[in-house]
C-alpha atoms as a PDB file:
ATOM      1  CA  UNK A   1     102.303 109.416  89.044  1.00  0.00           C
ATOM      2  CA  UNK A   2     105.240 106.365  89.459  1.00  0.00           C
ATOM      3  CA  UNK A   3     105.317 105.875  85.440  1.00  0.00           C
ATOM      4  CA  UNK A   4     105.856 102.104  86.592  1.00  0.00           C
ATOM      5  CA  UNK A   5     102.207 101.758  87.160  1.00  0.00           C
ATOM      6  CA  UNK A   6     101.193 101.821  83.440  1.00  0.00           C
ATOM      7  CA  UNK A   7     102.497 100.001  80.642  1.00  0.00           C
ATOM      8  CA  UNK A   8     102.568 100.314  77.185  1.00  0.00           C
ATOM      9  CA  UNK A   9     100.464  99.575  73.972  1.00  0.00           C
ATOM     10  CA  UNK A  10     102.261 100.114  71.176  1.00  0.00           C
ATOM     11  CA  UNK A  11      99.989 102.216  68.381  1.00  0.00           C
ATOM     12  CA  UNK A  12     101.290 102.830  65.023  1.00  0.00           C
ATOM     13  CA  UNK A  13     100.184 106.657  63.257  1.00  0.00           C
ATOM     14  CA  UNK A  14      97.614 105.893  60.863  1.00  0.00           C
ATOM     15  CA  UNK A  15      96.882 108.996  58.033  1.00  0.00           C
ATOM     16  CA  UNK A  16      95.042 111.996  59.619  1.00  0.00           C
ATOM     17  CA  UNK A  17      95.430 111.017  63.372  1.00  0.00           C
ATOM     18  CA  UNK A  18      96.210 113.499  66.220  1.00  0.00           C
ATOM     19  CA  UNK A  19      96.653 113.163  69.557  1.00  0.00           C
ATOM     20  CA  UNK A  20      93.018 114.297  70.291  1.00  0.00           C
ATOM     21  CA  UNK A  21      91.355 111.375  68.625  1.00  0.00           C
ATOM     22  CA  UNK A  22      94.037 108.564  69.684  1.00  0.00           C
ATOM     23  CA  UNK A  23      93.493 109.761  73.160  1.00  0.00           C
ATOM     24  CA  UNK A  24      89.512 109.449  72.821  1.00  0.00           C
ATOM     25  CA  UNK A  25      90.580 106.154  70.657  1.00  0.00           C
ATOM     26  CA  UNK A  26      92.058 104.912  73.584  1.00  0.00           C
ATOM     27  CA  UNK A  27      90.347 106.802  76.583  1.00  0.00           C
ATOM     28  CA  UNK A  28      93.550 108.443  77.851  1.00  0.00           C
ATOM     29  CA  UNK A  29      94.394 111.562  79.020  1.00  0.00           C
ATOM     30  CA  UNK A  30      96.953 113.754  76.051  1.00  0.00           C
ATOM     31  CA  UNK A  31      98.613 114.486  79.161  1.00  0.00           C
ATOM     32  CA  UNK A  32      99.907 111.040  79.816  1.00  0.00           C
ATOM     33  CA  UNK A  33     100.195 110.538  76.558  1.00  0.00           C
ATOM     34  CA  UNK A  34     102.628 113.033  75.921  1.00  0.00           C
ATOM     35  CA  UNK A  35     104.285 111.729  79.591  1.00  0.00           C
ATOM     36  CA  UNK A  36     105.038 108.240  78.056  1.00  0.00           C
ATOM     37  CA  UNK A  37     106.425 110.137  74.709  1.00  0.00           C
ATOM     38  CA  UNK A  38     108.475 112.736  75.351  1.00  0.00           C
ATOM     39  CA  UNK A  39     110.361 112.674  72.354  1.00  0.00           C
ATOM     40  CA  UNK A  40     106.915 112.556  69.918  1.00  0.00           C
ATOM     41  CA  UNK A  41     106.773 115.913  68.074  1.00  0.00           C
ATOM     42  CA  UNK A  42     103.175 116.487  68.727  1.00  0.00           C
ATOM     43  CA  UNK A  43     102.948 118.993  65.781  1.00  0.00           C
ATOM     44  CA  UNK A  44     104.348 116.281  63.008  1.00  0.00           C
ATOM     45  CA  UNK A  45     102.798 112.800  63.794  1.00  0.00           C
ATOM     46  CA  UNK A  46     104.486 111.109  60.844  1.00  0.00           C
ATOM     47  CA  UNK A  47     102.423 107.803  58.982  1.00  0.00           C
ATOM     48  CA  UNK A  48     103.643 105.002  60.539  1.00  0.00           C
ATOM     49  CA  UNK A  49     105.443 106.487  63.877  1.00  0.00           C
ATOM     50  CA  UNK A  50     104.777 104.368  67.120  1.00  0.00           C
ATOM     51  CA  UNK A  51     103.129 105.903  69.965  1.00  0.00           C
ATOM     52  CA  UNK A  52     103.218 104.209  73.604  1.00  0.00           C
ATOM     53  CA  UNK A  53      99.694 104.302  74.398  1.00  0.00           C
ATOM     54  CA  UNK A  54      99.877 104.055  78.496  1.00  0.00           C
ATOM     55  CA  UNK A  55      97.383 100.876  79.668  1.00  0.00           C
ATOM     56  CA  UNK A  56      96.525 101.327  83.611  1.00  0.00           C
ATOM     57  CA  UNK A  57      96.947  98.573  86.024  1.00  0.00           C
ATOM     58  CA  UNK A  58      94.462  98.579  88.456  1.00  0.00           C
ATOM     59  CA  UNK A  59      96.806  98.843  90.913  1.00  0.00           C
ATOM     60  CA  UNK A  60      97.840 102.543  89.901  1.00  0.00           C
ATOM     61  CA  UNK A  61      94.200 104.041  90.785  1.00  0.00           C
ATOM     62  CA  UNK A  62      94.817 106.359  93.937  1.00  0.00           C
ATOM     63  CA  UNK A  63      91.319 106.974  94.549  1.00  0.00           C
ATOM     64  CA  UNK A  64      87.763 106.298  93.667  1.00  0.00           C
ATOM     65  CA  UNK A  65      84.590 108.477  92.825  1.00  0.00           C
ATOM     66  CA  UNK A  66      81.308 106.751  93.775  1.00  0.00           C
ATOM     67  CA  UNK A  67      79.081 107.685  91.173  1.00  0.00           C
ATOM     68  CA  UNK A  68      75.172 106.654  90.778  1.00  0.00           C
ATOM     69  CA  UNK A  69      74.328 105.815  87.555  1.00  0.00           C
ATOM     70  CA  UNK A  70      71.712 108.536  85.311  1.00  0.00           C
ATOM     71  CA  UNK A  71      71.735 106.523  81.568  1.00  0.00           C
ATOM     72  CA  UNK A  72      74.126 105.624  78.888  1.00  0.00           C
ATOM     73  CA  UNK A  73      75.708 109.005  77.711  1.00  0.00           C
ATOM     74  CA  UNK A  74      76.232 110.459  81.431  1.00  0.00           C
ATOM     75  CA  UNK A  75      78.254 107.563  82.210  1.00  0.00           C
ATOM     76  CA  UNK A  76      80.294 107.823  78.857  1.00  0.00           C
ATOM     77  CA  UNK A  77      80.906 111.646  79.804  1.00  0.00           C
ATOM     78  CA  UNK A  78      82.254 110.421  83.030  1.00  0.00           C
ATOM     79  CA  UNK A  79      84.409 107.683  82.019  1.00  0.00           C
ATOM     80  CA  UNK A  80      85.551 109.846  79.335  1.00  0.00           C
ATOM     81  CA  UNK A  81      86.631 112.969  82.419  1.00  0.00           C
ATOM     82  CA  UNK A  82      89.008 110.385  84.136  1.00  0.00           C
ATOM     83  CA  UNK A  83      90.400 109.230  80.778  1.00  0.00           C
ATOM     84  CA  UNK A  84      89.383 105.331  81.593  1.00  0.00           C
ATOM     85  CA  UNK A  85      87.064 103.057  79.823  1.00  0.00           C
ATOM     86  CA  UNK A  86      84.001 100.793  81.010  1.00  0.00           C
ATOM     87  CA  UNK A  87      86.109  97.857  81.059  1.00  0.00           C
ATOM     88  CA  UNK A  88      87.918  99.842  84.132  1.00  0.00           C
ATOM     89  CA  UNK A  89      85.183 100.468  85.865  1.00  0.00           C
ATOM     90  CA  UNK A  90      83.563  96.926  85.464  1.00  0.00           C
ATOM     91  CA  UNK A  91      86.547  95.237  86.798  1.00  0.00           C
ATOM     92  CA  UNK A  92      87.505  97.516  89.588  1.00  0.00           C
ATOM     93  CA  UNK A  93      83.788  97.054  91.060  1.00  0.00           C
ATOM     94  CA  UNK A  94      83.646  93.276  90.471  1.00  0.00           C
ATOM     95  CA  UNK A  95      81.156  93.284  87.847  1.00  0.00           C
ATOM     96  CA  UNK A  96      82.079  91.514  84.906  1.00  0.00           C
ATOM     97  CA  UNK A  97      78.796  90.186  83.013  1.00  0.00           C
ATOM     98  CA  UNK A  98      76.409  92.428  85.274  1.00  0.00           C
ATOM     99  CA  UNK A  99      74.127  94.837  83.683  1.00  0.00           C
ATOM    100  CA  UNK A 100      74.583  98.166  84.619  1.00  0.00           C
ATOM    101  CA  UNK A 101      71.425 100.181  85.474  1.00  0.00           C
ATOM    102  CA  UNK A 102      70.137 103.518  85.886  1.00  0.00           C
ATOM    103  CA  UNK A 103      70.444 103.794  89.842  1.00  0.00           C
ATOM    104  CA  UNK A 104      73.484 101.200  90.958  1.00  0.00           C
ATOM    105  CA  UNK A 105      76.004 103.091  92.385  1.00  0.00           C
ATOM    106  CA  UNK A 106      79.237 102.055  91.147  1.00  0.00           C
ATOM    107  CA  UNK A 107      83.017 103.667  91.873  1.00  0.00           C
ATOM    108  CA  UNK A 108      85.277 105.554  89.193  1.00  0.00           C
ATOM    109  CA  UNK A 109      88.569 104.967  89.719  1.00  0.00           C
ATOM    110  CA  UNK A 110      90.598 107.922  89.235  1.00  0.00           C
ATOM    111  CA  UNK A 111      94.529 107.863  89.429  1.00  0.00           C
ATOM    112  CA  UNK A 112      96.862 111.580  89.957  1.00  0.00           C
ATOM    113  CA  UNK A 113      98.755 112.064  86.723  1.00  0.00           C
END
């Protein structure tokens, strides 16, 4: 991945955070993560440490996955595989303020880390 193709949000360590739940928090991969902060000891998050939490551009996604739409938690499940969040996928497919049904096909963008 060209680390120029992501920039950051800067996240400050709140009490009893890991990198587990920011990267839920945030819907990124640990991996890139730990990519963008490679000098973040991982075993001592200290209260008040900042974190660059990588943000996509659109521009970085390599690929797509066309994926049909089952309900609600599938689609979580596989937003939450490629480490991206709804917003994502709405915008990549041109479908900001359209419902999304059980049955639309839609794509998943998907970028190599």
């Amino acid at each position: 991945m060209n680390y120029s193709e992501f920039s950051c949000m800067i996240y400050n360590i709140k009490q009893g955070d890991t990198l587990y739940n920011i990267s839920r928090t945030y819907n990124v991969p640990i991996a890139l993560i730990l990519r963008a902060n490679p000098y973040v000891d991982i075993y001592n998050l200290q209260v008040g440490d900042e974190l660059c939490i990588p943000v996509m551009n659109p521009s970085a996604w390599n690929n797509a996955v066309t994926y049909v739409i089952q309900d609600e938690a599938a689609l979580q499940a596989v937003l939450d595989q490629y480490g991206i969040d709804l917003e994502d996928v709405l915008e990549f497919n041109n479908l900001n303020g359209v419902p999304l049904t059980p049955g639309m096909t839609i794509q998943i963008p998907v970028y190599d880390m």
